[in-house]
N, C-alpha and C. Protein backbone atom coordinates (compact mmCIF):
# COMPACT_ATOMS: atom_id res chain seq x y z
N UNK A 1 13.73 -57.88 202.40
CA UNK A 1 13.27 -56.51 202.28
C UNK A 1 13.57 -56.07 200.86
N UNK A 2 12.80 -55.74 200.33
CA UNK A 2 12.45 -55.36 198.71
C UNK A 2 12.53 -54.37 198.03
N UNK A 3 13.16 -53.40 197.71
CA UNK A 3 13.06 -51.90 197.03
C UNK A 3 12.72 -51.66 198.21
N UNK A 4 12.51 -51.04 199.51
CA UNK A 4 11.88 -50.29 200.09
C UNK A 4 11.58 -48.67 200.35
N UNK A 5 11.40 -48.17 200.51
CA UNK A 5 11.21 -46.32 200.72
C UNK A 5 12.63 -46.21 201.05
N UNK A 6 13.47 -45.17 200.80
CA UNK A 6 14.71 -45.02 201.15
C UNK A 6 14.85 -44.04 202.26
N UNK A 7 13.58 -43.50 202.36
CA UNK A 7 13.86 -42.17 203.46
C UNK A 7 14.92 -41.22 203.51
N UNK A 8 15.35 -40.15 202.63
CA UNK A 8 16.68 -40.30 202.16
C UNK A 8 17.14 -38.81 203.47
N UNK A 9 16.26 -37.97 204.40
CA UNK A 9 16.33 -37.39 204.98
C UNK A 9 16.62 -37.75 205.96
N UNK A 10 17.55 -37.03 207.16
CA UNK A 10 18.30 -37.59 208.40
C UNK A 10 17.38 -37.57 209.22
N UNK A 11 16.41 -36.73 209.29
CA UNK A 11 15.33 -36.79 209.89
C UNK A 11 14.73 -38.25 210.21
N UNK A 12 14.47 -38.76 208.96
CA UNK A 12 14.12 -39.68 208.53
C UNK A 12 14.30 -41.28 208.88
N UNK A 13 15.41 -41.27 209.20
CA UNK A 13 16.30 -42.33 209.59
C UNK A 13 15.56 -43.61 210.00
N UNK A 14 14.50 -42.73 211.01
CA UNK A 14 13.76 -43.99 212.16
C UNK A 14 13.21 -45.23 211.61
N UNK A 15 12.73 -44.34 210.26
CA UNK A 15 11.66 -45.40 209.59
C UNK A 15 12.18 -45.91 208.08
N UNK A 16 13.53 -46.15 208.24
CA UNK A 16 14.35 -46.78 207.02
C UNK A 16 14.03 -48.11 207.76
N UNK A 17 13.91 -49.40 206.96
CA UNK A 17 13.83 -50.81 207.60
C UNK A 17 14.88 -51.32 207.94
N UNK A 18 16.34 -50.73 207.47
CA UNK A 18 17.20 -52.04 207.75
C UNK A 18 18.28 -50.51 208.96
N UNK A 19 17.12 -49.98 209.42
CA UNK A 19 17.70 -49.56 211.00
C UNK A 19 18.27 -50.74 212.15
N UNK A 20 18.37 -50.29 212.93
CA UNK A 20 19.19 -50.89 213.85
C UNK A 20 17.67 -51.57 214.83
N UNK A 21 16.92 -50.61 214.98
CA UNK A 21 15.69 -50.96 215.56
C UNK A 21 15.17 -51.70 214.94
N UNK A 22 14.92 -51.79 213.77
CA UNK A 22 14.11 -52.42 212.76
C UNK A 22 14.58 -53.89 212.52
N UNK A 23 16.15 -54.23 212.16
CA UNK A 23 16.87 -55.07 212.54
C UNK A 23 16.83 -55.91 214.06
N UNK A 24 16.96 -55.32 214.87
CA UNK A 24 16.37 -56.04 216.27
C UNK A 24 15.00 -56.70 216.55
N UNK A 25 13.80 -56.08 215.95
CA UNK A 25 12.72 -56.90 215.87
C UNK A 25 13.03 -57.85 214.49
N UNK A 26 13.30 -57.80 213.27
CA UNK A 26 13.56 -58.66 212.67
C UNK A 26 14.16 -60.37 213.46
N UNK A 27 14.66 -60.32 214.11
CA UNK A 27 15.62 -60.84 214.73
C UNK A 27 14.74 -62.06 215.59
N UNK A 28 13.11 -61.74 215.76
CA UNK A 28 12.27 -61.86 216.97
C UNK A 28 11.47 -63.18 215.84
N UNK A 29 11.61 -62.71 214.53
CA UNK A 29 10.60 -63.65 213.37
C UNK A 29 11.68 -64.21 212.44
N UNK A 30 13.24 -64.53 212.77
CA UNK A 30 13.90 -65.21 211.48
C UNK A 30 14.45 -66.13 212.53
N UNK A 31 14.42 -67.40 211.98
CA UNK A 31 15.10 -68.55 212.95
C UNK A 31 16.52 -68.30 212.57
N UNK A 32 17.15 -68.89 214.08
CA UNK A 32 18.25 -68.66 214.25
C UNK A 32 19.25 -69.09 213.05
N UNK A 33 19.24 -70.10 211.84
CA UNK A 33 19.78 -70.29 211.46
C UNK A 33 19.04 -69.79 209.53
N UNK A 34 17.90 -69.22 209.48
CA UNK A 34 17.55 -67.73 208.71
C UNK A 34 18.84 -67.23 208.21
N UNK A 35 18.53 -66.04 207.54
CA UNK A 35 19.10 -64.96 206.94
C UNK A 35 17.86 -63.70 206.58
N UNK A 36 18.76 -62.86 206.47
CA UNK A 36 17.62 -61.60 205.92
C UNK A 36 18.27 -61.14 204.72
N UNK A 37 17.27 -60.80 203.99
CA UNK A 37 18.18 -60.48 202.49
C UNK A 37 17.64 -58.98 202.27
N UNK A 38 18.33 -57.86 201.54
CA UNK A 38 17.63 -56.94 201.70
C UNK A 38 18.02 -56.41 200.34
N UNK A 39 17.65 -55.95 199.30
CA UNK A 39 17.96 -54.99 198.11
C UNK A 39 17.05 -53.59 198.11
N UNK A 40 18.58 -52.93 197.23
CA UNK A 40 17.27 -51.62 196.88
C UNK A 40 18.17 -50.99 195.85
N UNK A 41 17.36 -49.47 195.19
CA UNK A 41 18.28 -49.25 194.03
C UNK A 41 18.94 -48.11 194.64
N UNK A 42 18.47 -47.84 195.93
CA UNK A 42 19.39 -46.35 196.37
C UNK A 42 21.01 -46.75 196.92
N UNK A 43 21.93 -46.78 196.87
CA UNK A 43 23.06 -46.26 197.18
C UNK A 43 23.11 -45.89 198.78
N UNK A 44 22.63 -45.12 198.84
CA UNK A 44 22.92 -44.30 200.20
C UNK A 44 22.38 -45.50 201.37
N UNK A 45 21.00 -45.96 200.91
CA UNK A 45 20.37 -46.72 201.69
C UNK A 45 20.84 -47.88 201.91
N UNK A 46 21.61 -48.31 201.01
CA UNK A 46 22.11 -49.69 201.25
C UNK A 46 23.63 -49.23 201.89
N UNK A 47 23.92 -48.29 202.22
CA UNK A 47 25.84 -47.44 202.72
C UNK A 47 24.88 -48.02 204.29
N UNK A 48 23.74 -47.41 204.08
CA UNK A 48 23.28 -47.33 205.53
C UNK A 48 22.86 -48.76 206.04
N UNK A 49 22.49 -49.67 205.22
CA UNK A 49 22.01 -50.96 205.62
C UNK A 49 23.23 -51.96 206.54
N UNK A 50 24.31 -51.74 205.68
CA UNK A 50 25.88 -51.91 205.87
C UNK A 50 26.35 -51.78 207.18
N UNK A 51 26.36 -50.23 207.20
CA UNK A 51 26.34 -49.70 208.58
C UNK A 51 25.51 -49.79 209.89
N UNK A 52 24.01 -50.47 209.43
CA UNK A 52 23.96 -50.52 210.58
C UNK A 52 23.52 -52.10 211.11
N UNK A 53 23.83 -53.16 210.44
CA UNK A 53 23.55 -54.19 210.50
C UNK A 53 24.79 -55.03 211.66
N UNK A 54 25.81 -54.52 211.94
CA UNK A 54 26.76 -54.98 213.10
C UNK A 54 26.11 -54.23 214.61
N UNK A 55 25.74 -52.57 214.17
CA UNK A 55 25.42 -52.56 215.64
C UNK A 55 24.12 -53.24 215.64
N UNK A 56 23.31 -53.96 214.99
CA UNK A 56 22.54 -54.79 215.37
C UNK A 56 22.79 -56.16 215.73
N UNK A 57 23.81 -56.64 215.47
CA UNK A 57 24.39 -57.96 216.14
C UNK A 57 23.93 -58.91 215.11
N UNK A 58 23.80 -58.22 213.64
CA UNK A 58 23.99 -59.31 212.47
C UNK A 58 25.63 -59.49 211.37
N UNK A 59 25.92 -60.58 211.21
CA UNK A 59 26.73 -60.73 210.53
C UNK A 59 26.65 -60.69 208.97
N UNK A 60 26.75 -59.81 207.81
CA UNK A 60 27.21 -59.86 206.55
C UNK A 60 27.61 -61.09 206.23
N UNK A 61 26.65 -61.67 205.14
CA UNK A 61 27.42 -63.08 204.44
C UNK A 61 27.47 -63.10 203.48
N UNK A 62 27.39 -61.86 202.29
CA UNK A 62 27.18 -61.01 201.29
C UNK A 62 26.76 -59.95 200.94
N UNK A 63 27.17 -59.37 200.38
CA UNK A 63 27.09 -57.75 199.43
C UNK A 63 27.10 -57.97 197.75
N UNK A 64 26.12 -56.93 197.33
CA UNK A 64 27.13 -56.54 195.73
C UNK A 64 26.42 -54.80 195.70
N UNK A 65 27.35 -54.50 194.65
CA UNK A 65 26.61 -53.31 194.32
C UNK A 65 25.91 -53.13 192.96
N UNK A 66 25.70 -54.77 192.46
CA UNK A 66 25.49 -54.82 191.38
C UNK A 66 24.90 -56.06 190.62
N UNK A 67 23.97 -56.47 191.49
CA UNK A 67 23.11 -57.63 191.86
C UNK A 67 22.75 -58.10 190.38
N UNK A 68 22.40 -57.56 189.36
CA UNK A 68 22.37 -58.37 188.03
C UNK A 68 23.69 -58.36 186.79
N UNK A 69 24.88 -58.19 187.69
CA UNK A 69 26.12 -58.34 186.80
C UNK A 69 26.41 -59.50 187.95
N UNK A 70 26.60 -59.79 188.87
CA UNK A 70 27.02 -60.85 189.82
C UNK A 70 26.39 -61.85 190.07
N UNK A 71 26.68 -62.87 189.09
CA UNK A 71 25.84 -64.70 188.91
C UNK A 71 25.90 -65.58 189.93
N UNK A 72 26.77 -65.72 191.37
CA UNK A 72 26.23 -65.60 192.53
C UNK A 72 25.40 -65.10 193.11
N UNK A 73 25.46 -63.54 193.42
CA UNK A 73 24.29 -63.10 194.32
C UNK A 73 22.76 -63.27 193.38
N UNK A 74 23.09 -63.25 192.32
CA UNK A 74 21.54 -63.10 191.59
C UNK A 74 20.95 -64.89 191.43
N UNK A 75 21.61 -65.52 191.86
CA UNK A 75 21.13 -67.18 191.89
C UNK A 75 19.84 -67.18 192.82
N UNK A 76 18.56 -67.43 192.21
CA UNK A 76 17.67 -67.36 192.79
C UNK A 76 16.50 -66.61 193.21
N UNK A 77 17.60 -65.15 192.86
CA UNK A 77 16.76 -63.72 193.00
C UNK A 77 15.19 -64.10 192.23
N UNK A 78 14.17 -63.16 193.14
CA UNK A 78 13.42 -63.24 192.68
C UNK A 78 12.73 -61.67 192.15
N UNK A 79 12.95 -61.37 191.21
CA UNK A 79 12.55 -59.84 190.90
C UNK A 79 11.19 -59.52 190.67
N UNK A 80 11.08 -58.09 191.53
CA UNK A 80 9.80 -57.61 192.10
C UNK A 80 9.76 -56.68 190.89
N UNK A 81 8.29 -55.69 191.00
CA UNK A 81 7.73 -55.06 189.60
C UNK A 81 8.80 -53.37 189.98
N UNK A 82 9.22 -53.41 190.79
CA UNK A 82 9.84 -52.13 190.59
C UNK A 82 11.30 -52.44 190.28
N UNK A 83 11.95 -53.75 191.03
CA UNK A 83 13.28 -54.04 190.29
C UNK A 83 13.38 -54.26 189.17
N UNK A 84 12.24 -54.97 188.62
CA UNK A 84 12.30 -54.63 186.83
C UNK A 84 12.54 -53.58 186.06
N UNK A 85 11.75 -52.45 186.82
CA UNK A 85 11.35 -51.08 186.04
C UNK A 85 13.26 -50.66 186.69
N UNK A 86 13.76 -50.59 187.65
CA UNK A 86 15.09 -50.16 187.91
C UNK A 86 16.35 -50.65 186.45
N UNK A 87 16.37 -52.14 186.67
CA UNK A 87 17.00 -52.92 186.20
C UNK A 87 16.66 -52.47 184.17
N UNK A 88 15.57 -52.28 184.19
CA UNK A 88 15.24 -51.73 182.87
C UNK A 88 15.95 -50.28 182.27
N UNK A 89 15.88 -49.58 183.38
CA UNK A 89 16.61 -48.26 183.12
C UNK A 89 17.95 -48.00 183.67
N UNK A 90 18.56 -49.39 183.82
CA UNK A 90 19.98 -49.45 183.49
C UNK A 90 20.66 -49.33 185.07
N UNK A 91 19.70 -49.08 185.87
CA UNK A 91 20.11 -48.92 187.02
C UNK A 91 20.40 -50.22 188.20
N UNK A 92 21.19 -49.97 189.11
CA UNK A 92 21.74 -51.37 189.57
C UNK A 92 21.54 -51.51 191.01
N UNK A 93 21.37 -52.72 191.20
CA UNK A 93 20.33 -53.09 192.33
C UNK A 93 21.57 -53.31 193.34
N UNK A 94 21.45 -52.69 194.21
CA UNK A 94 22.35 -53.57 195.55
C UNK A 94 21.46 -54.76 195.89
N UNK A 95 22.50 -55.50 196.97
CA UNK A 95 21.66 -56.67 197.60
C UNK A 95 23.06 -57.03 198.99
N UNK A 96 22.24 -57.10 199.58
CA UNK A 96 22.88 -57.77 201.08
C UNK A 96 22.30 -59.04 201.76
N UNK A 97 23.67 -59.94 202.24
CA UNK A 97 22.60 -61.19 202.74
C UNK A 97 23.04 -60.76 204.14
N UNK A 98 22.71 -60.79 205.31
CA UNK A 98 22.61 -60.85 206.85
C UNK A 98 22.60 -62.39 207.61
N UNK A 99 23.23 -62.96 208.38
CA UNK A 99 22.62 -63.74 209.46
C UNK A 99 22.96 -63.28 210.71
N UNK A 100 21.99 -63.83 211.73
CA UNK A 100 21.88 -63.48 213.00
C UNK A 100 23.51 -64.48 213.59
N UNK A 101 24.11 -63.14 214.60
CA UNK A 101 25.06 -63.52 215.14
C UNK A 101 25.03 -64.46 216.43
């Protein structure tokens, strides 16, 4: 999951991707031994990705809050046209890896 919309309103919640719902169908298209990787440049959205990726019954197998200072998590990254434009204006990408529990 890629930069996505952050939805940053509580309202909002339903249709953030790395919901709990959203996470459960994920779950239906990644083989069991998969991962889901998810970045974005919001903060809040990735507090929330964090949070809700256990009550979905995925396990964390990485974090950063700072995906192009950290030469681990960025091994491989493949950067999209808006993580450029982020990463350009100095701003810093989270990234989370997930596997199914």
């Amino acid at each position: 999951l890629n930069i996505s919309n952050a939805w940053p309103k509580d309202r909002q919640a339903k249709r953030r991707l790395p919901n709990k719902e959203f996470l459960s169908i994920y779950r239906t298209y990644i083989k069991k031994e998969g991962t889901l990787e998810f970045k974005t440049d919001n903060l809040d959205l990735f507090n929330f990705a964090l949070s809700e990726l256990p009550l979905a019954n995925w396990e964390l197998l990485a974090s950063t809050f700072d995906l192009h200072k950290d030469e681990k998590m960025r091994e491989g990254n493949v950067m999209t046209e808006y993580e450029e434009k982020f990463v350009n204006q100095g701003l810093p990408i989270y990234r989370v890896v997930a596997k199914l529990k």
